[in-house]
Protein backbone atom coordinates (compact mmCIF):
# COMPACT_ATOMS: atom_id res chain seq x y z
CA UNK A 1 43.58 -111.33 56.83
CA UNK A 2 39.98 -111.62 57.32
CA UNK A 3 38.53 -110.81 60.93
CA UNK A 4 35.84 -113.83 60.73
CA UNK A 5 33.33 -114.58 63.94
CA UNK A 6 35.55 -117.47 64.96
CA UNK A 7 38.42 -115.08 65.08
CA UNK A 8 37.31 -112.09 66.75
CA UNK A 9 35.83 -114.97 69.36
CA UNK A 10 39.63 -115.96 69.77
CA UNK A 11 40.64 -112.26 70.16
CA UNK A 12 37.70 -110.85 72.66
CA UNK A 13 38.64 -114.25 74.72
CA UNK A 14 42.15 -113.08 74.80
CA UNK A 15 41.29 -109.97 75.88
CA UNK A 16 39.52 -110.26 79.18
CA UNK A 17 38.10 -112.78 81.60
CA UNK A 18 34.99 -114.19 80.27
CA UNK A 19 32.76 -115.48 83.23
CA UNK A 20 28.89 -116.88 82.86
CA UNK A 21 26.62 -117.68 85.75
CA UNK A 22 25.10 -121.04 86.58
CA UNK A 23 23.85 -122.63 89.17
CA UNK A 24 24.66 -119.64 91.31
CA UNK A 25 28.03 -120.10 90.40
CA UNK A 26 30.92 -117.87 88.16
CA UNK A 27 32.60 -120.14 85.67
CA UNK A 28 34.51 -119.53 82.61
CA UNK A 29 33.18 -118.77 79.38
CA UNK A 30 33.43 -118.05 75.80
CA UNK A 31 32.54 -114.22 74.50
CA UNK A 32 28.81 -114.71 74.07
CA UNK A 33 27.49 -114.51 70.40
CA UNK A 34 26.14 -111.06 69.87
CA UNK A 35 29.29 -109.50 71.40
CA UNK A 36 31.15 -110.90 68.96
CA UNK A 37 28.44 -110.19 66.28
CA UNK A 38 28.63 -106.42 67.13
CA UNK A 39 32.14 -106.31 67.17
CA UNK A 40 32.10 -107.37 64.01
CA UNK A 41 29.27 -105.01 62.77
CA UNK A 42 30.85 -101.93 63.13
CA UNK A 43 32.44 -100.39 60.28
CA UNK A 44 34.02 -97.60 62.12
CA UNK A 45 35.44 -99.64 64.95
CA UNK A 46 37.55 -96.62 67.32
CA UNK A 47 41.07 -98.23 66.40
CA UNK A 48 43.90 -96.60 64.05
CA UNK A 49 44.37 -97.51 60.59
CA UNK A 50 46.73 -100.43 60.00
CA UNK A 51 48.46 -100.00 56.74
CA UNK A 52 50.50 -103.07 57.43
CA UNK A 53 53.00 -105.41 59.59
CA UNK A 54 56.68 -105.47 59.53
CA UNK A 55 59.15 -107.61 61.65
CA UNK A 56 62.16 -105.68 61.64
CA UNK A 57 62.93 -101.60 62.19
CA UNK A 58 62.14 -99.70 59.09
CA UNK A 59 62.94 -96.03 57.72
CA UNK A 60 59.96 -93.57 57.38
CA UNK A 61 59.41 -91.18 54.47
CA UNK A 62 61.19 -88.87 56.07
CA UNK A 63 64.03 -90.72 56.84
CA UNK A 64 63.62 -90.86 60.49
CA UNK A 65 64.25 -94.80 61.78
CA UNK A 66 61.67 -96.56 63.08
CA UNK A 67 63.34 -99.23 66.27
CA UNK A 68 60.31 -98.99 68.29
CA UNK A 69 57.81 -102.38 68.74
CA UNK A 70 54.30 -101.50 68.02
CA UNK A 71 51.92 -98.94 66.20
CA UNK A 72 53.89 -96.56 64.58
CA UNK A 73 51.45 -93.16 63.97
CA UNK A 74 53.30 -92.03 61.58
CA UNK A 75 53.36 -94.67 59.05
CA UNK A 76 50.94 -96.16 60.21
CA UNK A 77 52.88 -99.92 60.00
CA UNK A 78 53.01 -102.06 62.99
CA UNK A 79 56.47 -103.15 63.81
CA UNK A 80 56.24 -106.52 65.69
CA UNK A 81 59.56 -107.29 66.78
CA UNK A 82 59.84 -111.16 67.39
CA UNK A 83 60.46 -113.23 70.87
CA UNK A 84 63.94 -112.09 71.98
CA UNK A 85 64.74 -110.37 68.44
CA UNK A 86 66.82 -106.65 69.01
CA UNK A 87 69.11 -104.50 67.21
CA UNK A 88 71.53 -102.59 68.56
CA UNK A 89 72.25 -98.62 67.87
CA UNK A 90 72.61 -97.72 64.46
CA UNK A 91 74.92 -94.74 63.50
CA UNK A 92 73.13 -91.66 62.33
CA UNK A 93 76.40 -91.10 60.25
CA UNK A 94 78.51 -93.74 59.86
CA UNK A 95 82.07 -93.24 59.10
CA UNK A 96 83.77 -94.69 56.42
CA UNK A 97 84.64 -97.83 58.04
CA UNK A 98 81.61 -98.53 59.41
CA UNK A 99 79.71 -98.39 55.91
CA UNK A 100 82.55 -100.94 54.39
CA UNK A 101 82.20 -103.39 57.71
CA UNK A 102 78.41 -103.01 57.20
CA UNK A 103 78.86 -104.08 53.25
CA UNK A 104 81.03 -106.78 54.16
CA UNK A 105 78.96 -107.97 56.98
CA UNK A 106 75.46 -107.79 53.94
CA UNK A 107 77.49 -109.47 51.31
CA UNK A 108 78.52 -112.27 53.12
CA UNK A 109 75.48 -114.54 52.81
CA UNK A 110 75.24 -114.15 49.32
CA UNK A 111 79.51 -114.02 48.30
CA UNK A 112 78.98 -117.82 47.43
CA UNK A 113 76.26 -117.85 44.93
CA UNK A 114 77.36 -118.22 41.18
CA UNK A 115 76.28 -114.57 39.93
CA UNK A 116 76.42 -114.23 36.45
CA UNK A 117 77.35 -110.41 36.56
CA UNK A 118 77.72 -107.40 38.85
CA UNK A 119 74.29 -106.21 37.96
CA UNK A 120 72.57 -109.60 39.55
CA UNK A 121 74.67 -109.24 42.56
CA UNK A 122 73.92 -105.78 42.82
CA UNK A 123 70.11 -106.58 42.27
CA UNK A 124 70.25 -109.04 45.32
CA UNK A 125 71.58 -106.79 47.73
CA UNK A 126 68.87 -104.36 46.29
CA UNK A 127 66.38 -106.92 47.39
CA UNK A 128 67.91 -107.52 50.99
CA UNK A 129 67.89 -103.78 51.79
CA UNK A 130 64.57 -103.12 49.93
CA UNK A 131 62.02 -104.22 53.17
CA UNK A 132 63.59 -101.68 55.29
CA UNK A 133 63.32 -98.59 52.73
CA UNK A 134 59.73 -99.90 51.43
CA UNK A 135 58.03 -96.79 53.05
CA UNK A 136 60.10 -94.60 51.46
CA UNK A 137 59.58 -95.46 47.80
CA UNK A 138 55.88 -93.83 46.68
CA UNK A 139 55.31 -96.19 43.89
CA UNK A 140 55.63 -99.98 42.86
CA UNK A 141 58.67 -102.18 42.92
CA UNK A 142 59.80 -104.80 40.24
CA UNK A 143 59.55 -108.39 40.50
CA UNK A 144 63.04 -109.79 41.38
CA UNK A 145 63.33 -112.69 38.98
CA UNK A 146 66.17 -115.46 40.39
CA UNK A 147 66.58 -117.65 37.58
CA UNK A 148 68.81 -119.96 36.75
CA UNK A 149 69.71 -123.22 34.51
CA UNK A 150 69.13 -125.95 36.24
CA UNK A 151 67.67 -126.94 39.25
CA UNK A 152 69.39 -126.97 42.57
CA UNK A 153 71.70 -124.20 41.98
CA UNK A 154 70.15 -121.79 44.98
CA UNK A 155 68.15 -119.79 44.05
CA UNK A 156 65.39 -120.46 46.71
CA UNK A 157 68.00 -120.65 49.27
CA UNK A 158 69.27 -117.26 48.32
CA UNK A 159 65.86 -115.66 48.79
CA UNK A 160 65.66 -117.15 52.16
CA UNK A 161 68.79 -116.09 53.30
CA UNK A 162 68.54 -112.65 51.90
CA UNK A 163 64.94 -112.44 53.36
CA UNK A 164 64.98 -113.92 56.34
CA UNK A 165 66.98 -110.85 58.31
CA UNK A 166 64.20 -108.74 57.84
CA UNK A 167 60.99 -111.10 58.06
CA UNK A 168 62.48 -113.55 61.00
CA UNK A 169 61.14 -116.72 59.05
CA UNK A 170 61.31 -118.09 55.49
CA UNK A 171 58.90 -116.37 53.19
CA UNK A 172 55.62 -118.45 52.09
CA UNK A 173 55.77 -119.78 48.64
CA UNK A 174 52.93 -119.69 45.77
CA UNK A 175 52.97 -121.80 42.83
CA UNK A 176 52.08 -120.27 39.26
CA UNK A 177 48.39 -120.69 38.37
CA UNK A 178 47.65 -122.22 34.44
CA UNK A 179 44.88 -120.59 34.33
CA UNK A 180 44.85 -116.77 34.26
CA UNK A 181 41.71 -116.42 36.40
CA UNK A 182 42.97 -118.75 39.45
CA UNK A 183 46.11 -116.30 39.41
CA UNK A 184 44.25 -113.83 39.83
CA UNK A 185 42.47 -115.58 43.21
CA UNK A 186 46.02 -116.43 44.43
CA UNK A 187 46.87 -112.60 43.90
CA UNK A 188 43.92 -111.20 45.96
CA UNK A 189 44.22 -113.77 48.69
CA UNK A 190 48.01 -112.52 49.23
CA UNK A 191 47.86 -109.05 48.66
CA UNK A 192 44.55 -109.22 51.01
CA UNK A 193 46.94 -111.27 53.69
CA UNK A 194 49.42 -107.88 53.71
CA UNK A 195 52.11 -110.26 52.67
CA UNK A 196 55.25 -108.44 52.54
CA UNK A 197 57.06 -110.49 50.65
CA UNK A 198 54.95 -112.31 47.52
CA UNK A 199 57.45 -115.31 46.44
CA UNK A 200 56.33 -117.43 42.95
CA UNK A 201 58.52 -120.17 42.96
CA UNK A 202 59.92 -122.74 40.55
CA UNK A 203 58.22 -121.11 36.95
CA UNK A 204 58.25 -122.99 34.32
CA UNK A 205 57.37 -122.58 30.72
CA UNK A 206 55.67 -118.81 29.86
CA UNK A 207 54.50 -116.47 32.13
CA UNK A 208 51.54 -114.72 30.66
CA UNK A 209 49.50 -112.95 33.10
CA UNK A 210 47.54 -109.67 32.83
CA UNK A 211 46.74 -109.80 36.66
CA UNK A 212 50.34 -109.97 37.83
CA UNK A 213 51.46 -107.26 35.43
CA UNK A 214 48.82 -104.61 36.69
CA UNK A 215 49.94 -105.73 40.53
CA UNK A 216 53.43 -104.97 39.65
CA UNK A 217 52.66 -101.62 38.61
CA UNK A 218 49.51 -100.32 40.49
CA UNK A 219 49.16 -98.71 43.97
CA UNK A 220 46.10 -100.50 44.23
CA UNK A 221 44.82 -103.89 44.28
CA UNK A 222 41.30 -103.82 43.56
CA UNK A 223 39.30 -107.33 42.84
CA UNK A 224 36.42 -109.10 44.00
CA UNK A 225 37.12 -111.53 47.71
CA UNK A 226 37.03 -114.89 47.02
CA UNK A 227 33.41 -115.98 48.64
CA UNK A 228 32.01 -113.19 49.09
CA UNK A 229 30.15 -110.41 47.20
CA UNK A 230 31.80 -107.41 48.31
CA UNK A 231 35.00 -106.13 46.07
CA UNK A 232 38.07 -104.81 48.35
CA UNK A 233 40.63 -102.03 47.81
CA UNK A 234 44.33 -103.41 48.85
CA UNK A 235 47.08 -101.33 48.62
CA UNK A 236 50.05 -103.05 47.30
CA UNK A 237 52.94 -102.78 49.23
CA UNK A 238 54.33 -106.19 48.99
CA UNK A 239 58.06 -106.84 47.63
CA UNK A 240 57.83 -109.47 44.58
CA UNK A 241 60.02 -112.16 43.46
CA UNK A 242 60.30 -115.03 41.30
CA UNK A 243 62.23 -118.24 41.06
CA UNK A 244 62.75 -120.50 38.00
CA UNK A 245 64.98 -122.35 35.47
CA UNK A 246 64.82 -120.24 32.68
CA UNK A 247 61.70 -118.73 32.77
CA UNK A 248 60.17 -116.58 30.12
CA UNK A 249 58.16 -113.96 29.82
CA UNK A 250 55.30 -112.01 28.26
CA UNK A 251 56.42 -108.35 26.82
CA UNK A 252 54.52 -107.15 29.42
CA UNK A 253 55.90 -109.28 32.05
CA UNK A 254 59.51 -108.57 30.94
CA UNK A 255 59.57 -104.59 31.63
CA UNK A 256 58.81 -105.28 34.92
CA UNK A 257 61.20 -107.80 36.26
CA UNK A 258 64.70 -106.77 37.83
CA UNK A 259 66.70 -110.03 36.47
CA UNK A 260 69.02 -112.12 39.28
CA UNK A 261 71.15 -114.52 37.41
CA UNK A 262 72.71 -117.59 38.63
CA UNK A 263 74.73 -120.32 37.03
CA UNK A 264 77.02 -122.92 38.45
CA UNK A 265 78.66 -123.96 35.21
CA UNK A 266 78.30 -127.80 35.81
CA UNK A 267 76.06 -130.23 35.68
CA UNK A 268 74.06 -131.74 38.45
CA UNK A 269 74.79 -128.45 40.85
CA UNK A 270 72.45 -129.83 43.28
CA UNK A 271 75.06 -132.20 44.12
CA UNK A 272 78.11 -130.00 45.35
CA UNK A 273 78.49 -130.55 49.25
CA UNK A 274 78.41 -128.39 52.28
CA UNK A 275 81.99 -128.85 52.58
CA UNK A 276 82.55 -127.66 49.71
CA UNK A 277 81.63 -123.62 51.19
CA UNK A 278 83.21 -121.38 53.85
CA UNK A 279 79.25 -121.24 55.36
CA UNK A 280 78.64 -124.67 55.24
CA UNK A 281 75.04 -124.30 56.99
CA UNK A 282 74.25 -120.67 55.87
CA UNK A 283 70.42 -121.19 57.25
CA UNK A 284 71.77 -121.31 60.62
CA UNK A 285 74.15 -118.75 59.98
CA UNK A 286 71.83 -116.17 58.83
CA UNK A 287 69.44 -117.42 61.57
CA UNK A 288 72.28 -116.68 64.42
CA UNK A 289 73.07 -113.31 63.00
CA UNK A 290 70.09 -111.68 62.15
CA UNK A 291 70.73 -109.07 64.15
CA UNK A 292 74.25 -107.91 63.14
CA UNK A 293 72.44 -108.46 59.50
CA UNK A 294 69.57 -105.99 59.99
CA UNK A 295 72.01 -103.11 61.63
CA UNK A 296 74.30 -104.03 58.64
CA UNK A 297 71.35 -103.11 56.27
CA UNK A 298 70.10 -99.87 58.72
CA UNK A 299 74.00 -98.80 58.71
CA UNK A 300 74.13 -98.87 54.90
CA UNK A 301 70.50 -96.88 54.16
CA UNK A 302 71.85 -94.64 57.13
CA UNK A 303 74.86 -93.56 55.13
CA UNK A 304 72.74 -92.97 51.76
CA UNK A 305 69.95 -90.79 54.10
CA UNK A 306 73.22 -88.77 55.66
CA UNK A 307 74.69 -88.80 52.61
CA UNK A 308 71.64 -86.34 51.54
CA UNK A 309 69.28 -89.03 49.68
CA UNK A 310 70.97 -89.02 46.46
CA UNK A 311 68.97 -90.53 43.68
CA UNK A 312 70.50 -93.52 41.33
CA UNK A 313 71.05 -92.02 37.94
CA UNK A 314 69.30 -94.76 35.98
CA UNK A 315 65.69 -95.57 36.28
CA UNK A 316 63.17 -97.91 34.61
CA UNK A 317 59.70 -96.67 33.24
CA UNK A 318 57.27 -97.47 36.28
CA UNK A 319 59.92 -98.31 38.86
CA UNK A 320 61.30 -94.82 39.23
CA UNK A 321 60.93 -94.09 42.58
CA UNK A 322 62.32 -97.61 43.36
CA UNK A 323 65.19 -96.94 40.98
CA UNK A 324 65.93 -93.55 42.57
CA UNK A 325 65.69 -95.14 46.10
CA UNK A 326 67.81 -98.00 45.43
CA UNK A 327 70.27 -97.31 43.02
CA UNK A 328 71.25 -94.12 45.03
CA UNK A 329 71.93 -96.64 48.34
CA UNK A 330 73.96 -98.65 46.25
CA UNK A 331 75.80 -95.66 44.60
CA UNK A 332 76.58 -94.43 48.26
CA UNK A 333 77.73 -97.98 49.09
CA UNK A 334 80.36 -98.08 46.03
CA UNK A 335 77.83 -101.26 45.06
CA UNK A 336 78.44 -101.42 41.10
CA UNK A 337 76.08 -102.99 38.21
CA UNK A 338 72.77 -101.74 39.04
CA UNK A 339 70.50 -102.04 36.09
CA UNK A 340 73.26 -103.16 34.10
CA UNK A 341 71.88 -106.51 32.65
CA UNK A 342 68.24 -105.34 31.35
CA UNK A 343 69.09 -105.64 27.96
CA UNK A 344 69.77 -109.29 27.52
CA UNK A 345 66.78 -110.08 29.73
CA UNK A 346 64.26 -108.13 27.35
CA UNK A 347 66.14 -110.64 24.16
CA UNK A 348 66.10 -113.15 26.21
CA UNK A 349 62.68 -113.21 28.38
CA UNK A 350 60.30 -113.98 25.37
CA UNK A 351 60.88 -116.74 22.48
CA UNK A 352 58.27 -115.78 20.70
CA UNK A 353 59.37 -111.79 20.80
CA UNK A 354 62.72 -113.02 19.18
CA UNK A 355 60.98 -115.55 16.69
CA UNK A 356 58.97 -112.30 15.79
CA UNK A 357 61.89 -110.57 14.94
CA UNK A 358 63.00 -113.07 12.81
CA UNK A 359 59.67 -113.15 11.01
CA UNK A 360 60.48 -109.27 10.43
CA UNK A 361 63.62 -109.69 9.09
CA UNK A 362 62.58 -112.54 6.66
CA UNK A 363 59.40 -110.02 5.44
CA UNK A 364 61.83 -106.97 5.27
CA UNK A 365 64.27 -109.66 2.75
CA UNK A 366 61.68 -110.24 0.58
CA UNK A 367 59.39 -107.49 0.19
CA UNK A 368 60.80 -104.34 1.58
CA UNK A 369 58.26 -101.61 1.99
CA UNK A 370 55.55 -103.31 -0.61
CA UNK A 371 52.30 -103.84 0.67
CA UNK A 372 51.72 -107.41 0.90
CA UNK A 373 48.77 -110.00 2.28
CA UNK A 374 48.97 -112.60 5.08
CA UNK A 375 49.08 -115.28 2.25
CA UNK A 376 52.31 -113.72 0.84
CA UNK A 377 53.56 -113.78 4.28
CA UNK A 378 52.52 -117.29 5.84
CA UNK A 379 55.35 -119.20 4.26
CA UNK A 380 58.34 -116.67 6.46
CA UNK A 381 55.56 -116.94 9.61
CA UNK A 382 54.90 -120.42 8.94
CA UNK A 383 58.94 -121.24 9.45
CA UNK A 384 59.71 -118.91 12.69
CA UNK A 385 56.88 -118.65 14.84
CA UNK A 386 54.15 -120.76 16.41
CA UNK A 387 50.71 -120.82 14.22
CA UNK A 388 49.24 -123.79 15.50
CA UNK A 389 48.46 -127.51 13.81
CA UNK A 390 45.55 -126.56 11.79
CA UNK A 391 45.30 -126.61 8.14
CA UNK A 392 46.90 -123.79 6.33
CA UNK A 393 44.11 -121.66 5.85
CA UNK A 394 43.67 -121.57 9.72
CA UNK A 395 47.17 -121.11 10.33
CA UNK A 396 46.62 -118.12 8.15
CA UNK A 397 43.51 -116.92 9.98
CA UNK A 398 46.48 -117.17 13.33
CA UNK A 399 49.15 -114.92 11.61
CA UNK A 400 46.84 -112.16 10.99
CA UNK A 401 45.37 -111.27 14.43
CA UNK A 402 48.65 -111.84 15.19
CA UNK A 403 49.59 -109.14 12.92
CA UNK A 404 46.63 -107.36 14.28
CA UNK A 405 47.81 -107.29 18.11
CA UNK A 406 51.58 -105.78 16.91
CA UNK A 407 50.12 -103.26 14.52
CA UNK A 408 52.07 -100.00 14.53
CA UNK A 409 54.54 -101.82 16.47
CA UNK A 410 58.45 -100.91 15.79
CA UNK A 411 60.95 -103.88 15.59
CA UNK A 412 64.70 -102.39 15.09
CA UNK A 413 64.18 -99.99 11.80
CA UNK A 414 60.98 -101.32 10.64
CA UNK A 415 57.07 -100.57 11.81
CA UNK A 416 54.37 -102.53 11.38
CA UNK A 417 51.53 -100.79 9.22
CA UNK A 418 48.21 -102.03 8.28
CA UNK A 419 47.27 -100.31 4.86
CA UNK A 420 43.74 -101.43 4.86
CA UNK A 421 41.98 -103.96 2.86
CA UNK A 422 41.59 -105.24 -0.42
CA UNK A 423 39.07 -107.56 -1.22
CA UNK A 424 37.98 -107.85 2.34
CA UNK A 425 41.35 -108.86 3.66
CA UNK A 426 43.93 -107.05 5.79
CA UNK A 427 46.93 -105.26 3.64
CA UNK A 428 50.52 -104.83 5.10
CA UNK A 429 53.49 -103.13 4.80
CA UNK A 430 57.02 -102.50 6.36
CA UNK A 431 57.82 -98.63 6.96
CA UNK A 432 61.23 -97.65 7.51
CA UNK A 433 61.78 -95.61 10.07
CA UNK A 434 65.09 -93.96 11.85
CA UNK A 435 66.71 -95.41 14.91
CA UNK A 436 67.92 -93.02 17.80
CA UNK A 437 71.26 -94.23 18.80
């Protein structure tokens, strides 16, 4: 958050008894203009580096637990502990039975959502114990994609109530931007917020966006403030997640999602009562024990950090210090199904990816390895993927920088070659190649 005049004014008058003379007389007063002005000029100001704010206790690099409200030195993270919020005395080993209570006590929030596999309920728990381990992975984290369906089958209620134990509130929502360039704003103006927790709710259609993929994957958020000149340098440390009925996704996009999965199997899910579930109000539920939540979370990542840090065997290419974190807490936990669903979400996250595919196959029918031209190909493009309403010759003009942006690409056994050109025009060919298994 930006430190404007009007802000620092609320903060200096906060901060000491502000008293102005008239009439021979002391009388309260607002911190006078220059103060605040010089306050405001100095780039070195004598205070400690604020990398950001948490709400609950968190685990250091080292492993050491943070419980203490305030400036941690260390880490340099503020912990600010709500009104009345407090956890009690978490085990520095905890025996057997108090790691099973602990997974009973996390999972029971989340034991009435319709998961589609072990993997997505294994990814959710990731996400609840990810905000208290955040310092501890050096590297980005995925974007945990909820989908779903159809509407009203939870998932925005299950990233509140999986959230909420370590932020205290519900996290703030962001809609998806059409345009790639206003996504980009929305980006800066959150990661520039030190937002822990970046929710993009409800997607619909394709997700496309250059800007979100390099935030998903950088260290560094660098981009120019909205209204003003100056460019900033934001470390990204935020925890991303999505929400949406069947969203898809750029290639780009789909590496770096960690899929959640719900389906209710009937129509209208929306519709199913409160009656109908053991929590009937599970807000207030998670809301009453947010305590006994957060030491359930500490008392799990305590028994991984005793356990010696062991690191999950599987990893994903960008994500492997998140991978390593995680999957080894849920190993330790006996938590099965960790990255066990990625494959159907890369066939699945991009229509046009698969209609590409079938384009391949249809090209690899007819003319094997022979070197053909974009007219050859246009009438097995024209029937799987999307080339636009124009007239043929356009349509045409369409497949081949399409053809151009997947050159060299490999789809199953075949690679895309360009050959060069004959008469001024692009030549193509299949190439064989083998398939590791």
């Amino acid at each position: 958050m930006a430190v404007t005049p009007d802000l620092m004014r609320n903060i200096l008058a906060r901060c000491g008894d502000w008293r102005s003379q008239k009439n021979n007389q002391r009388c309260a007063a607002y911190p006078p203009g220059p103060v605040v002005g010089d306050m405001l000029a100095d780039l070195s100001p004598p205070l400690p580096e604020l990398r950001r704010i948490v709400e609950c206790p968190f685990v250091r690099p080292d492993g050491s637990l943070c419980t203490q409200p305030g400036y941690d030195p260390q880490t340099q993270v503020f912990y600010a502990a709500g009104p009345g919020f407090s956890v009690s005395a978490v085990p520095t080993r905890p025996t057997a039975d108090e790691m099973t209570n602990a997974i009973e006590l996390l999972v029971t929030p989340i034991a009435e959502f319709p998961f589609v596999s072990d993997a997505d309920r294994a990814h959710t728990i990731a996400l609840a114990l990810l905000p208290y381990v955040r310092d501890t992975i050096d590297g980005p984290t995925p974007l945990h994609l909820i989908s779903k369906p159809d509407i009203g089958t939870g998932a925005t209620l299950l990233l509140e109530a999986i959230m909420y134990p370590a932020l205290g509130r519900s996290p703030s929502l962001m809609s998806e931007a059409r345009q790639e360039d206003e996504f980009r704003k929305r980006l800066t103006a959150k990661l520039f917020e030190s937002d822990p927790v970046i929710v993009i709710d409800n997607l619909s259609g394709r997700l496309d966006s250059p800007a979100l993929a390099v935030a998903t994957t950088g260290n560094t958020w660098t981009d120019r403030l909205l209204g003003h000149s100056r460019t900033i340098d934001v470390p990204v440390t935020a925890i991303w997640i999505a929400t949406g009925n069947n969203p898809a996704f750029s290639r780009e996009l789909s590496r770096r999602i960690l899929p959640i999965r719900l389906d209710a199997k009937m129509t209208e899910p929306w519709r199913r009562t409160s009656e109908s579930f053991q929590i009937p109000d599970l807000w207030t539920w998670v809301r009453d024990h947010r305590g006994v939540l957060v030491h359930a979370a500490l008392t799990i990542i305590r028994g991984w950090l005793a356990a010696g840090r062991p690191p999950g065997l599987r990893t994903i290419g960008s994500f492997e210090a998140y991978c390593r974190t995680l999957g080894g807490i849920l190993d330790v936990a006996g938590v099965p199904g960790f990255l066990g669903n990625l494959d159907e979400l890369y066939q699945n996250a991009d229509p046009d990816a698969v209609a590409m595919e079938q384009f391949i196959e249809a090209w690899a029918a007819e003319f094997a390895e022979n070197i053909v031209g974009v007219a050859a190909l246009f009438p097995f493009a024209h029937a799987t993927l999307d080339l636009g309403s124009g007239t043929q010759r356009s349509q045409e003009v369409v497949l081949g920088r399409k053809l151009e942006r997947i050159r060299d690409r490999q789809f199953g056994e075949w690679r895309i070659v360009n050959v060069g050109k004959r008469q001024r025009a692009n030549q193509w060919r299949l190439q064989r190649v083998v398939v590791n298994e």
